[in-house]
Protein backbone atom coordinates (compact mmCIF):
# COMPACT_ATOMS: atom_id res chain seq x y z
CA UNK A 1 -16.00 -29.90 -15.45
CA UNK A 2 -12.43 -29.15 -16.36
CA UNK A 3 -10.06 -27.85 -13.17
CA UNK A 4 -7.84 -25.04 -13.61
CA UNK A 5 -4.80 -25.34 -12.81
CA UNK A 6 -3.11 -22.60 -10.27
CA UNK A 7 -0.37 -20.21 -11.96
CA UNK A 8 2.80 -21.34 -11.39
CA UNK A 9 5.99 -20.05 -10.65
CA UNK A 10 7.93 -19.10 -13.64
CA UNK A 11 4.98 -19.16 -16.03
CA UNK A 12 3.94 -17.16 -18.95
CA UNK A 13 0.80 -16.71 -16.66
CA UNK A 14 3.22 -15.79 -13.44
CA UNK A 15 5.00 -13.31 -15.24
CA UNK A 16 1.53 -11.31 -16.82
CA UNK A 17 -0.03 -11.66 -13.85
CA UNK A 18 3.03 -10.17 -11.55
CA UNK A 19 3.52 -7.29 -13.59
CA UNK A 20 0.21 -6.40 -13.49
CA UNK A 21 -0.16 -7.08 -9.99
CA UNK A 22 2.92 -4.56 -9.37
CA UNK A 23 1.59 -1.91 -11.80
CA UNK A 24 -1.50 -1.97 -9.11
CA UNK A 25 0.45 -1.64 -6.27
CA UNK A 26 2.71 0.80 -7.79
CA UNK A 27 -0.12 3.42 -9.03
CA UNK A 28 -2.52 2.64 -5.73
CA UNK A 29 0.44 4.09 -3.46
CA UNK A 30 1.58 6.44 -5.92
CA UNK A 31 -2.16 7.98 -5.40
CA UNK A 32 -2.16 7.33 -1.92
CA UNK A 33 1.34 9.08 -0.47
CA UNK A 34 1.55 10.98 -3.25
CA UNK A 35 0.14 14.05 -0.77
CA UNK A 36 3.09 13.01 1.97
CA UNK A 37 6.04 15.41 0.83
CA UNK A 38 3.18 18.17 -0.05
CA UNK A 39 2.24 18.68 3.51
CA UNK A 40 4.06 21.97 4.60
CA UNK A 41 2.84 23.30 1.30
CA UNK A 42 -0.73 21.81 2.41
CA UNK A 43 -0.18 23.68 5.18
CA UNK A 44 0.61 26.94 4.34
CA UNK A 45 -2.17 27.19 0.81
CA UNK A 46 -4.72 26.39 3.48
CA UNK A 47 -3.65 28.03 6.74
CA UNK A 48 -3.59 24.55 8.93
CA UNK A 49 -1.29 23.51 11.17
CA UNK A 50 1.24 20.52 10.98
CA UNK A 51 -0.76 18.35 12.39
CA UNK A 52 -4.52 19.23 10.63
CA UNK A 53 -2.43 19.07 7.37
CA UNK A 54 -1.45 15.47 7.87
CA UNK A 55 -5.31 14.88 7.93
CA UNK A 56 -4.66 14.75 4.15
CA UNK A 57 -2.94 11.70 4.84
CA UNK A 58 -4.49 10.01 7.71
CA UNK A 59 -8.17 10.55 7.10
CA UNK A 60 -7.27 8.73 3.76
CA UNK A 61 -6.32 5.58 5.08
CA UNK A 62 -8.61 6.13 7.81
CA UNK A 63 -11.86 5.52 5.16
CA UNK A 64 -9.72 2.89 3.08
CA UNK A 65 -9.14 0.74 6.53
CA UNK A 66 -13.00 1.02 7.32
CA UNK A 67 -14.01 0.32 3.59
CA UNK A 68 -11.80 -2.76 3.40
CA UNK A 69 -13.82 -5.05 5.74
CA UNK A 70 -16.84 -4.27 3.33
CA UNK A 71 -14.56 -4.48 0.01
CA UNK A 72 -13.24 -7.87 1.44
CA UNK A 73 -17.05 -9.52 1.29
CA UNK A 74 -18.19 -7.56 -1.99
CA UNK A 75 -15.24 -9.00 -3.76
CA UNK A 76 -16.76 -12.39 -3.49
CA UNK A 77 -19.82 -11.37 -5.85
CA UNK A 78 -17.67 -9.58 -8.34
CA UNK A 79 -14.82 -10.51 -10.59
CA UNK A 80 -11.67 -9.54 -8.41
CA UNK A 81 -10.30 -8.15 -11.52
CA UNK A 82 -13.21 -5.40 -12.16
CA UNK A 83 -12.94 -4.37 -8.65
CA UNK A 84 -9.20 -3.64 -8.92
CA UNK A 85 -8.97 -2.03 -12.66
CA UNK A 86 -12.33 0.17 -10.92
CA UNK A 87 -10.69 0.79 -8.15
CA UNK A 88 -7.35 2.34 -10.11
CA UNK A 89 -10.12 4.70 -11.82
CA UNK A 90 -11.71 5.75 -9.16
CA UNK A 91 -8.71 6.70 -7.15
CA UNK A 92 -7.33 8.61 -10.17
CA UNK A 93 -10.26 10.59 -10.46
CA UNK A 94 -10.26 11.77 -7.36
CA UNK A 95 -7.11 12.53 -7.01
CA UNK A 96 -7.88 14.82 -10.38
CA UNK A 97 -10.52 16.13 -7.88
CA UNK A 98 -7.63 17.61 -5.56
CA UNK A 99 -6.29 19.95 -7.68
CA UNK A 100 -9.46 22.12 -8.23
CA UNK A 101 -10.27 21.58 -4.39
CA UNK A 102 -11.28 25.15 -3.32
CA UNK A 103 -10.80 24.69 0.11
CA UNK A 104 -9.13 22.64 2.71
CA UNK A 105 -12.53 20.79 3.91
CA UNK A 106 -13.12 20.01 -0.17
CA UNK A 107 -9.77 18.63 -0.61
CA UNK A 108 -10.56 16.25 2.56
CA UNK A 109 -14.03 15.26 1.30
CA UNK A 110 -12.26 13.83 -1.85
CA UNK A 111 -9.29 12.57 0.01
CA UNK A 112 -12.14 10.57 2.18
CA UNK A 113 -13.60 9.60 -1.34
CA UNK A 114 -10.39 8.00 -2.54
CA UNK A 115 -9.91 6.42 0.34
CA UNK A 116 -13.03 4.29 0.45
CA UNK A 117 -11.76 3.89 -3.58
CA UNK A 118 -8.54 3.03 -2.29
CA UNK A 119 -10.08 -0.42 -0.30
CA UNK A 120 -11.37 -2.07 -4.03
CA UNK A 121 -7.02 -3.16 -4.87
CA UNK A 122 -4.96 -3.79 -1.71
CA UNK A 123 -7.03 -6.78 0.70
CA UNK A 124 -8.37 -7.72 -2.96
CA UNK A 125 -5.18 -8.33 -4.48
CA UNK A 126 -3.83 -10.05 -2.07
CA UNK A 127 -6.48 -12.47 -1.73
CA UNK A 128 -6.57 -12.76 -5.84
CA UNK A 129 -2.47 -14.30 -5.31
CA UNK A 130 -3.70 -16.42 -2.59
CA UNK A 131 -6.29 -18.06 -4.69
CA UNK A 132 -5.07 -18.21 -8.38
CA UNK A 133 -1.10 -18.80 -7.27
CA UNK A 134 0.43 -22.21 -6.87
CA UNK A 135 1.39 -22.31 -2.90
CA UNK A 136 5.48 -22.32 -4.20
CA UNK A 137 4.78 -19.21 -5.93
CA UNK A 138 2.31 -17.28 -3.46
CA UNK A 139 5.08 -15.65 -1.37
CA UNK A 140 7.48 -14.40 -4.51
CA UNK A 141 4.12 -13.22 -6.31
CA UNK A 142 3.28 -11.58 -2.50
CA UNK A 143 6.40 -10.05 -2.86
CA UNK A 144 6.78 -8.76 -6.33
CA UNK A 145 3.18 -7.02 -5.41
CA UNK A 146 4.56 -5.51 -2.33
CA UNK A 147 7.44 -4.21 -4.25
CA UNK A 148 5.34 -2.64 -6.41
CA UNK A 149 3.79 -0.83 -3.13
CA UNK A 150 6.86 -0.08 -2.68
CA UNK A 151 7.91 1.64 -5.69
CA UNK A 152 4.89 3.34 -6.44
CA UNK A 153 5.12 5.21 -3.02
CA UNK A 154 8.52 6.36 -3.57
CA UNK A 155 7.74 7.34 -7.02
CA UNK A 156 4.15 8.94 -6.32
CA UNK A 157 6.17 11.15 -3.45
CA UNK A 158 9.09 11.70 -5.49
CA UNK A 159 7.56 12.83 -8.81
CA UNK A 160 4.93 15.62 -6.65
CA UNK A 161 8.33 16.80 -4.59
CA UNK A 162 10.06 17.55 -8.08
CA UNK A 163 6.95 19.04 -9.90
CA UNK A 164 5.85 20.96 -6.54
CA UNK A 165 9.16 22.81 -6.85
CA UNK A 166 8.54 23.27 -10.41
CA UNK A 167 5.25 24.22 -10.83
CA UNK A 168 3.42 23.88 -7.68
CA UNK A 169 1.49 21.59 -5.87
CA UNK A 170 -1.34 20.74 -7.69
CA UNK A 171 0.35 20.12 -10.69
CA UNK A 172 1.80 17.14 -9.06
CA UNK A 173 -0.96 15.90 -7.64
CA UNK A 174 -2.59 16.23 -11.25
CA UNK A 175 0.42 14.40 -12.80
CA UNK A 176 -0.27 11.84 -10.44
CA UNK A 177 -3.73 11.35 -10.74
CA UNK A 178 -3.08 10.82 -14.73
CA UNK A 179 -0.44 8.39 -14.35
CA UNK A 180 -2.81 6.35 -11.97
CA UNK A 181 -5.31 6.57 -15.35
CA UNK A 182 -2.46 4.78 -17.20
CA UNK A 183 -2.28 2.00 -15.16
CA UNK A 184 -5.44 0.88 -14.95
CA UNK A 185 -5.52 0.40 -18.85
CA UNK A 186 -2.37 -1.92 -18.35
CA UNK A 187 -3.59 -4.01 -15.55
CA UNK A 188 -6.80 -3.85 -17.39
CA UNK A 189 -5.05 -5.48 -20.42
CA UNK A 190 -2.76 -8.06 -18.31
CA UNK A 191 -4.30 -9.31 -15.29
CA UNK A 192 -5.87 -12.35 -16.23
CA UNK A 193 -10.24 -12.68 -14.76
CA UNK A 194 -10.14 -14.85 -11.35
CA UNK A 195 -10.43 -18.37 -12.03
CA UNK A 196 -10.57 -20.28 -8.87
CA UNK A 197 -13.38 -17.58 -7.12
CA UNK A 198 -16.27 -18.97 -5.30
CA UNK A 199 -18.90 -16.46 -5.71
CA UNK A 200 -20.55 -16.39 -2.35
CA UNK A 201 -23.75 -15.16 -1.49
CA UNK A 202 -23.69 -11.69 0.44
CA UNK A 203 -25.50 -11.42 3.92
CA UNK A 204 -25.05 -9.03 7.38
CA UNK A 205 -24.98 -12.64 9.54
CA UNK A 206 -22.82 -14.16 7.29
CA UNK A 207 -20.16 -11.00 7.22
CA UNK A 208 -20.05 -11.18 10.89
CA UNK A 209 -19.41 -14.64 11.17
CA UNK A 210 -16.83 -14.48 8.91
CA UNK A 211 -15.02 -11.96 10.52
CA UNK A 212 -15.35 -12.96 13.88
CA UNK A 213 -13.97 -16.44 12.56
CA UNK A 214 -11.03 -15.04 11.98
CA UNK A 215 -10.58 -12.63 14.62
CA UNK A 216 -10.91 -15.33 16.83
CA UNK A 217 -8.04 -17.42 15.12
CA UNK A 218 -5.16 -16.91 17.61
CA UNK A 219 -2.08 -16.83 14.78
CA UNK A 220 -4.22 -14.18 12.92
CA UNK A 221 -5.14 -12.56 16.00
CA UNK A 222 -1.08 -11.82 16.25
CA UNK A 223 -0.72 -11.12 12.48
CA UNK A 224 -3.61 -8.57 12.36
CA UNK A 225 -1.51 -6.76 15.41
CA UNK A 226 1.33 -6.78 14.08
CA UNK A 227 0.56 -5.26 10.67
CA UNK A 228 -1.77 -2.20 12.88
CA UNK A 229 1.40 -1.57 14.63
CA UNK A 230 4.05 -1.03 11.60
CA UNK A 231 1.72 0.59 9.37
CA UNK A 232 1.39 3.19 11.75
CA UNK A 233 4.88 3.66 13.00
CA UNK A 234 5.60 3.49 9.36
CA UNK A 235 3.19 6.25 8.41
CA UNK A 236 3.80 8.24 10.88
CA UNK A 237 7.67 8.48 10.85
CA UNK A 238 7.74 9.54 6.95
CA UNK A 239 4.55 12.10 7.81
CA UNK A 240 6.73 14.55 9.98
CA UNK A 241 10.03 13.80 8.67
CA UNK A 242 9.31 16.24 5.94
CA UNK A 243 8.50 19.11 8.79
CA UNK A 244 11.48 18.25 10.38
CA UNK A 245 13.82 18.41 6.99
CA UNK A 246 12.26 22.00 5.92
CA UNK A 247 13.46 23.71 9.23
CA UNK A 248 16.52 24.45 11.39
CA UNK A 249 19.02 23.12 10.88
CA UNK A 250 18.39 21.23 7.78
CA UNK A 251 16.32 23.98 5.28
CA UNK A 252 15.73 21.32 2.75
CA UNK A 253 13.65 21.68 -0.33
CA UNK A 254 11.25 19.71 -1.43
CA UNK A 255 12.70 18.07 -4.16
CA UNK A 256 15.82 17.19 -1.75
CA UNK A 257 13.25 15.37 0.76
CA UNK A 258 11.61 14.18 -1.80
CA UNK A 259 14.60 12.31 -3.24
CA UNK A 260 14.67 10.57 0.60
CA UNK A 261 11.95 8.57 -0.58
CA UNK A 262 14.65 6.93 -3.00
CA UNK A 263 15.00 4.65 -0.08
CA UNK A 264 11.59 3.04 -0.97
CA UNK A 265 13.68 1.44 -3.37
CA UNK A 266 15.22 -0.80 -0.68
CA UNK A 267 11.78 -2.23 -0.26
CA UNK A 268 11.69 -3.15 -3.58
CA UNK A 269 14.61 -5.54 -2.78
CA UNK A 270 13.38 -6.60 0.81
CA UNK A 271 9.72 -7.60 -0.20
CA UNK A 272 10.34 -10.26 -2.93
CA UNK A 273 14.04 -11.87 -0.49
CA UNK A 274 12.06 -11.74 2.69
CA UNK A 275 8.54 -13.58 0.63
CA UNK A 276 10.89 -15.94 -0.99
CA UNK A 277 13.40 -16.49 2.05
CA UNK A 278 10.09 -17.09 3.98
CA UNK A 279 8.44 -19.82 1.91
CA UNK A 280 11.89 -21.61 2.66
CA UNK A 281 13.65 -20.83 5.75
CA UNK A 282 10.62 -19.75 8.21
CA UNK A 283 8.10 -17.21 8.13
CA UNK A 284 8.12 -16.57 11.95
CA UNK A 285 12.16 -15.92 11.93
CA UNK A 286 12.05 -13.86 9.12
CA UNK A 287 8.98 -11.05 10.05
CA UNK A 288 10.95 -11.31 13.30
CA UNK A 289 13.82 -10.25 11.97
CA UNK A 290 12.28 -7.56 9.67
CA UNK A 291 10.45 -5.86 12.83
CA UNK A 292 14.13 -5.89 14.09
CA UNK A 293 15.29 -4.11 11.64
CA UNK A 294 12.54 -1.26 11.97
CA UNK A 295 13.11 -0.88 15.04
CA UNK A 296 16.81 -0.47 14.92
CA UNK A 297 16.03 1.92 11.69
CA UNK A 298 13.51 4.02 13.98
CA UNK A 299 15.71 4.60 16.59
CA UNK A 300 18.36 5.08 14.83
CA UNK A 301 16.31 8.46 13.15
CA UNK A 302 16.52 10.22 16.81
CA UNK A 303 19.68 11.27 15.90
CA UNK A 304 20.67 14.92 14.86
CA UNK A 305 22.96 13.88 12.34
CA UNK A 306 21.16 13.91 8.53
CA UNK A 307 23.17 10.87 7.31
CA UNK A 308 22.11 9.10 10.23
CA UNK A 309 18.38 10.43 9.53
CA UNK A 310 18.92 8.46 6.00
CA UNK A 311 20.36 5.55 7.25
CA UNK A 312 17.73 5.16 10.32
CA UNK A 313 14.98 5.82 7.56
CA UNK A 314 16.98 3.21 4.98
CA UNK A 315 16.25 0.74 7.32
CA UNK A 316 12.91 1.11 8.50
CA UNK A 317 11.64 1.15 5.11
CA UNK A 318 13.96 -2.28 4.36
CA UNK A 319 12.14 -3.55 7.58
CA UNK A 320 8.89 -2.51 6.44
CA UNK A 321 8.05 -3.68 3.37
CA UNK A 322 9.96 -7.23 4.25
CA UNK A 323 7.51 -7.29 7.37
CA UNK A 324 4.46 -6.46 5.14
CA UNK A 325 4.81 -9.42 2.38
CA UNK A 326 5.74 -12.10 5.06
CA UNK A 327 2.69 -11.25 6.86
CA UNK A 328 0.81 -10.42 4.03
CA UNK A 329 1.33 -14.28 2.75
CA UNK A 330 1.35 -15.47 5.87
CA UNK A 331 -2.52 -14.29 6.89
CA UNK A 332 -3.61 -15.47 3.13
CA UNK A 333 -1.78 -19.41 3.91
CA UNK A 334 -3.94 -19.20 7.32
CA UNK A 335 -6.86 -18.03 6.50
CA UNK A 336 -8.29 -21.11 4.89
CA UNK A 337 -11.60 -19.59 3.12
CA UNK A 338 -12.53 -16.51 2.59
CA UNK A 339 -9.37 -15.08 2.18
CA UNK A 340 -10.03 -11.28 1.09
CA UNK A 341 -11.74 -10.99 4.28
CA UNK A 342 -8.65 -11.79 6.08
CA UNK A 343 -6.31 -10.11 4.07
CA UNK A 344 -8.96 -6.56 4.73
CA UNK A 345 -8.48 -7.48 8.50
């Protein structure tokens, strides 16, 4: 039986697979925060307050954080390729869903939908780099993916802040959902088919021994807490900042808030140094650091003074996404076997 070799770093293979990789990333946040900047609109087409509009949001990641501990076993009876380019589809489609949404409770039901959609790329990809990546080029690959996250946010809320001015609300959201269309024929063409997947058998017992495996792994213990405690802060910060930029004393548009979300691009830049400075100089220093930095960037948003909103929100997201792919590589290295599960955690 002839081995297959893991990709490595600078590759033909490396390259295909990483662009595909960040074309997922990129279109599964695009679909995913593209409703962020749309909320006071949200708000005011449906007669909700501030904080039942950022349901659109939350309930989202909500379904895709409860799907993802199922996703993470399924994956290991399916080609992790399938699951992702199905995944892109699915999300797309639903998103399409949004714009005919006659009423608020509709618009969550298929919000809800793609969420549970949303949990077939991100704990899957992850654990697809962990497995088919050489170990020198898991944390730049990590990265790369991250940045994609990273782009495809800022460019899913960017792109429905400039059409929402334009033409309204659900156009964006429609634009959106047909870009995410788009990239799932790319990755579908690129991404190379798993080749170092054991296909597992699927059982209740053997989920929940899996999971409390790892859960009672001390290092991932720590890991899982950390990323539950930044994604929210995260989320939560760039939820109400737009309510806060459309009133006194700011009165911003939304294409001006939306072009705030330029800043994602400094993730772009953080994800790939900090997975790369990791692999070489110390992964517990560096995620160190990068909570540091978010936390500086956070507080740093109290004050009244816009520029100082930017900066304070400039480095949060640097933090961020530098945080995410250290830990992100970080659980996949420690997790041994079964790695999707651990990456859903």
């Amino acid at each position: 039986m002839t081995t297959v070799s893991p990709i490595e770093r600078a590759s033909p293979g490396f390259r295909r697979t990483s662009i595909a990789l960040f074309a997922a990333g990129f279109s599964t946040f695009a679909l995913m925060y593209c409703m962020q900047p749309l909320l006071p609109e949200l708000a005011t087409t449906f007669n909700v307050s501030a904080a039942t509009s950022s349901l659109a949001i939350s309930l989202t990641t909500g379904a895709l954080s409860a799907t993802l501990l199922l996703a993470g076993h399924v994956s290991e009876r399916m080609d992790r390729k399938t699951i992702i380019v199905m995944s892109l589809a699915a999300t797309s489609a639903l998103t399409l869903a949004c714009v005919s949404a006659p009423s608020w409770t509709a618009l969550l039901v298929a919000r809800v939908l793609a969420g549970i959609a949303f949990a077939g790329l991100p704990a899957i990809a992850m654990a697809y780099i962990a497995e088919e990546m050489a170990p020198s080029a898991t944390g730049l690959a990590m990265g790369i993916y991250v940045a994609g996250t990273a782009v495809g946010g800022m460019s899913g809320r960017l792109l429905a802040s400039m059409l929402t001015d334009a033409f309204g609300w659900r156009a964006a959201v429609g634009t959106t959902g047909f870009v995410g269309f788009g990239t799932a024929v790319l990755v579908a063409v690129l991404l190379p088919r798993a080749r170092h997947l054991r296909v597992r058998g699927l059982n209740a017992a053997g989920v929940f021994a899996i999971y409390r495996r790892h859960l009672a792994n001390r290092h991932l213990q720590r890991l899982f807490a950390q990323g539950f405690l930044y994604m929210g802060m995260f989320v939560a910060i760039y939820n109400y900042l737009t309510f806060r930029l459309v009133e006194s004393p700011y009165h911003l548009g939304h294409a001006a808030i939306g072009s705030i979300f330029l800043l994602y691009l400094l993730g772009m830049v953080s994800s790939p140094l900090a997975g790369a400075i990791a692999s070489t100089g110390g992964r517990r220093a560096t995620l160190a650091l990068s909570l540091g930095v978010m936390l500086v960037g956070t507080l740093v948003t109290l004050q009244a003074s816009l520029v100082a909103i930017i900066l304070g929100v400039g480095l949060l997201t640097f933090g961020f996404f530098a945080a995410h792919a250290v830990t992100s590589a970080w659980i996949g290295l420690l997790a041994g076997t079964h790695k999707a599960q651990a990456a859903s955690l």
